[in-house]
Every structure is written in structure tokens, then in C-alpha cells.
N, C-alpha and C. Protein backbone atom coordinates (compact mmCIF):
# COMPACT_ATOMS: atom_id res chain seq x y z
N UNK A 1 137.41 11.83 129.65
CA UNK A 1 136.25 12.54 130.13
C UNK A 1 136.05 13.81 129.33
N UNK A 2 134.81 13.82 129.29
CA UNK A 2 134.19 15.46 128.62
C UNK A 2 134.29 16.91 129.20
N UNK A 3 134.52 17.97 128.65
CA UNK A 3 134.38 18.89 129.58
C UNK A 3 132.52 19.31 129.59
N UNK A 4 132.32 19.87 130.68
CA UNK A 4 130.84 19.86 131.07
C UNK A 4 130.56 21.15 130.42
N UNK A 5 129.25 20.61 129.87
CA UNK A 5 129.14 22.14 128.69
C UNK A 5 128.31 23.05 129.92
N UNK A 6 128.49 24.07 129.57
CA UNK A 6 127.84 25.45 130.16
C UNK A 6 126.47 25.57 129.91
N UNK A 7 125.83 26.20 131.01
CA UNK A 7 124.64 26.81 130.69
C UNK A 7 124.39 27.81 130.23
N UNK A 8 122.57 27.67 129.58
CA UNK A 8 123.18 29.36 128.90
C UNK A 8 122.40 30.28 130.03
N UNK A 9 122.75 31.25 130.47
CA UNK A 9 121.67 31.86 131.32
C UNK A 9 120.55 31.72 131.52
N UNK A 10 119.81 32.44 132.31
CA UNK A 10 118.12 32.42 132.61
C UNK A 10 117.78 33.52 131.30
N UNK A 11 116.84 33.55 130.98
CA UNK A 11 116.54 34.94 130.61
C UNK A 11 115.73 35.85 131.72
N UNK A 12 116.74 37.12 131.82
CA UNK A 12 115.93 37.77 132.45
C UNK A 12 114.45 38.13 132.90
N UNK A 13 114.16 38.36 133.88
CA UNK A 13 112.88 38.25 134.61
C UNK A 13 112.05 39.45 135.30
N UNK A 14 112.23 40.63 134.19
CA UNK A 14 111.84 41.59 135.16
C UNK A 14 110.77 41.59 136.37
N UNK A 15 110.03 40.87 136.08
CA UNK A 15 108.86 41.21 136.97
C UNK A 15 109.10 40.36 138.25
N UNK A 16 110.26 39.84 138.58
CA UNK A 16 110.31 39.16 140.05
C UNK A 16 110.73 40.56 140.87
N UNK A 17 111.29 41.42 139.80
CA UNK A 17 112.23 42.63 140.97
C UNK A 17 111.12 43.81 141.06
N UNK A 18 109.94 43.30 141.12
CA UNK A 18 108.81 44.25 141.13
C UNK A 18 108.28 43.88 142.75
N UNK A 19 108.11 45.06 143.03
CA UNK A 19 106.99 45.43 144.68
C UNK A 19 105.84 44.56 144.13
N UNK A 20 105.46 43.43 145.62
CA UNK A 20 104.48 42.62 145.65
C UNK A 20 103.21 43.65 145.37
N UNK A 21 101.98 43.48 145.32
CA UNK A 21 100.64 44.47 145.24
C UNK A 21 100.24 44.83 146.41
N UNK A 22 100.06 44.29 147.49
CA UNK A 22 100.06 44.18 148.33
C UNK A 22 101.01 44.55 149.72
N UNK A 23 100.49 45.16 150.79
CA UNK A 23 101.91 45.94 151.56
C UNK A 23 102.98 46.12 151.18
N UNK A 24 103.62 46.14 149.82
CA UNK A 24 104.52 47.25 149.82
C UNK A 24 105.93 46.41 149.54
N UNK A 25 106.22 45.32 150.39
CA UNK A 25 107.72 44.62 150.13
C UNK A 25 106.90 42.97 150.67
N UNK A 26 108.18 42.22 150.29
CA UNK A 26 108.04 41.01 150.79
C UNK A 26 107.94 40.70 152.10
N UNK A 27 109.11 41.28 152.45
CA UNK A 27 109.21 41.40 154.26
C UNK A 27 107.32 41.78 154.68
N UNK A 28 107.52 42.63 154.57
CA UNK A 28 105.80 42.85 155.45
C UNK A 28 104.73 41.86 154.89
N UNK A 29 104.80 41.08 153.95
CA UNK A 29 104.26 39.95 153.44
C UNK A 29 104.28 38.68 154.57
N UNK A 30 105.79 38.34 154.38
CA UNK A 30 106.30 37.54 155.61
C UNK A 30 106.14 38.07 157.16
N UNK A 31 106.07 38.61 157.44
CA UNK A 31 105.60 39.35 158.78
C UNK A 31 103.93 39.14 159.26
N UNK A 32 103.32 39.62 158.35
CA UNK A 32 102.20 39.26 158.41
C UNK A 32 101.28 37.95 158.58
N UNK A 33 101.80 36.62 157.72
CA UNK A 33 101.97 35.78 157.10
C UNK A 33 102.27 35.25 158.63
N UNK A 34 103.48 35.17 159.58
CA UNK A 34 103.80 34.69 160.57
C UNK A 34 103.47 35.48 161.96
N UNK A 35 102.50 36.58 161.73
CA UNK A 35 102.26 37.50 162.61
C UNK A 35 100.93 36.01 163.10
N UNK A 36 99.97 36.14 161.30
CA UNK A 36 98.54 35.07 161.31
C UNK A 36 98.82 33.35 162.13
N UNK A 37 100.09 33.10 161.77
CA UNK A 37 100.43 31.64 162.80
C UNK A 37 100.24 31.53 163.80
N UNK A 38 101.17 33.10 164.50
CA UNK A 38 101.23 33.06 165.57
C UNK A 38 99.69 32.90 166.57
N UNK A 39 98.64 34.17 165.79
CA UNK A 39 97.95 34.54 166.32
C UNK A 39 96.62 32.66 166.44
N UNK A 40 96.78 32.35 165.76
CA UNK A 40 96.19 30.72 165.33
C UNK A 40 96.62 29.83 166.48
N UNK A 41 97.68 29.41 166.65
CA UNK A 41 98.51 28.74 167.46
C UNK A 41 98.22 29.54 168.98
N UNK A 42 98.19 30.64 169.22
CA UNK A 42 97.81 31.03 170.12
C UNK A 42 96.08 30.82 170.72
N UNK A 43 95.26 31.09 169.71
CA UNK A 43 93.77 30.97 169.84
C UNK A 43 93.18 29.36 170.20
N UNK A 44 94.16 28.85 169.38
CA UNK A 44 94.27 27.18 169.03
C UNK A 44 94.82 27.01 171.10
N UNK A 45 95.51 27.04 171.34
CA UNK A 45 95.79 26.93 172.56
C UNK A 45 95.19 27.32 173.80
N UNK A 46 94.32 28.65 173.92
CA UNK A 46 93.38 29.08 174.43
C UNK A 46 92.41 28.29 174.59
N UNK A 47 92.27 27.61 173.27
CA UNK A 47 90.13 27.24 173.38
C UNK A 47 91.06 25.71 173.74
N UNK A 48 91.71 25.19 173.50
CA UNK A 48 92.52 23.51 174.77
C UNK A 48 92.43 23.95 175.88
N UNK A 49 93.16 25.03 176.24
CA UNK A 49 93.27 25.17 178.20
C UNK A 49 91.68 25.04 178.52
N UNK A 50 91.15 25.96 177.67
CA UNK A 50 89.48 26.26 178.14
C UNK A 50 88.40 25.16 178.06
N UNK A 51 88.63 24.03 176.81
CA UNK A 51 87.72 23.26 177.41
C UNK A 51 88.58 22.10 177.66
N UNK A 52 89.71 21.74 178.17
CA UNK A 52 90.27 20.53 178.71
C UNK A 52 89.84 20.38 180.25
């Protein structure tokens, strides 16, 4: 058997370790993002009770 050759690294990526444009970090991205589900799923459920 062979030994398994190595990879060679990524090349670095500065711009992933950059602040989104937008609010500020990822987190408040994701927050937001699942704040909008919630609020959907909720409305979405409202207008069923209301005309079932």
C-alpha cells in the first residue's frame, strides 16, 4: 500500500473573516433570518385558525 499524499492547503481567504454589510456580524444575520420564520409560520397559522 501507498502512503496517502497530503494536501496542500487552502489558500488563504481573507475576505470570509470580514463583517457581513449588513447588521454588523453573522449572528444578527441568523437571528433575523429566524426571527422572519418565525414571524411567517406564525401569520401562516393565524389566517388557518381564521378561515377554517
Amino acid at each position: 500500500m501507498s502512503e496517502p499524499v497530503p494536501e496542500k492547503p487552502a489558500p488563504a481567504r481573507p475576505e470570509l473573516d470580514e463583517t457581513p454589510p449588513l447588521l454588523g456580524s453573522w449572528r444578527n444575520i441568523y437571528v433575523v433570518v429566524l426571527g422572519n420564520l418565525a414571524l411567517l409560520v406564525l401569520i401562516f397559522w393565524l389566517l388557518t385558525r381564521a378561515f377554517n
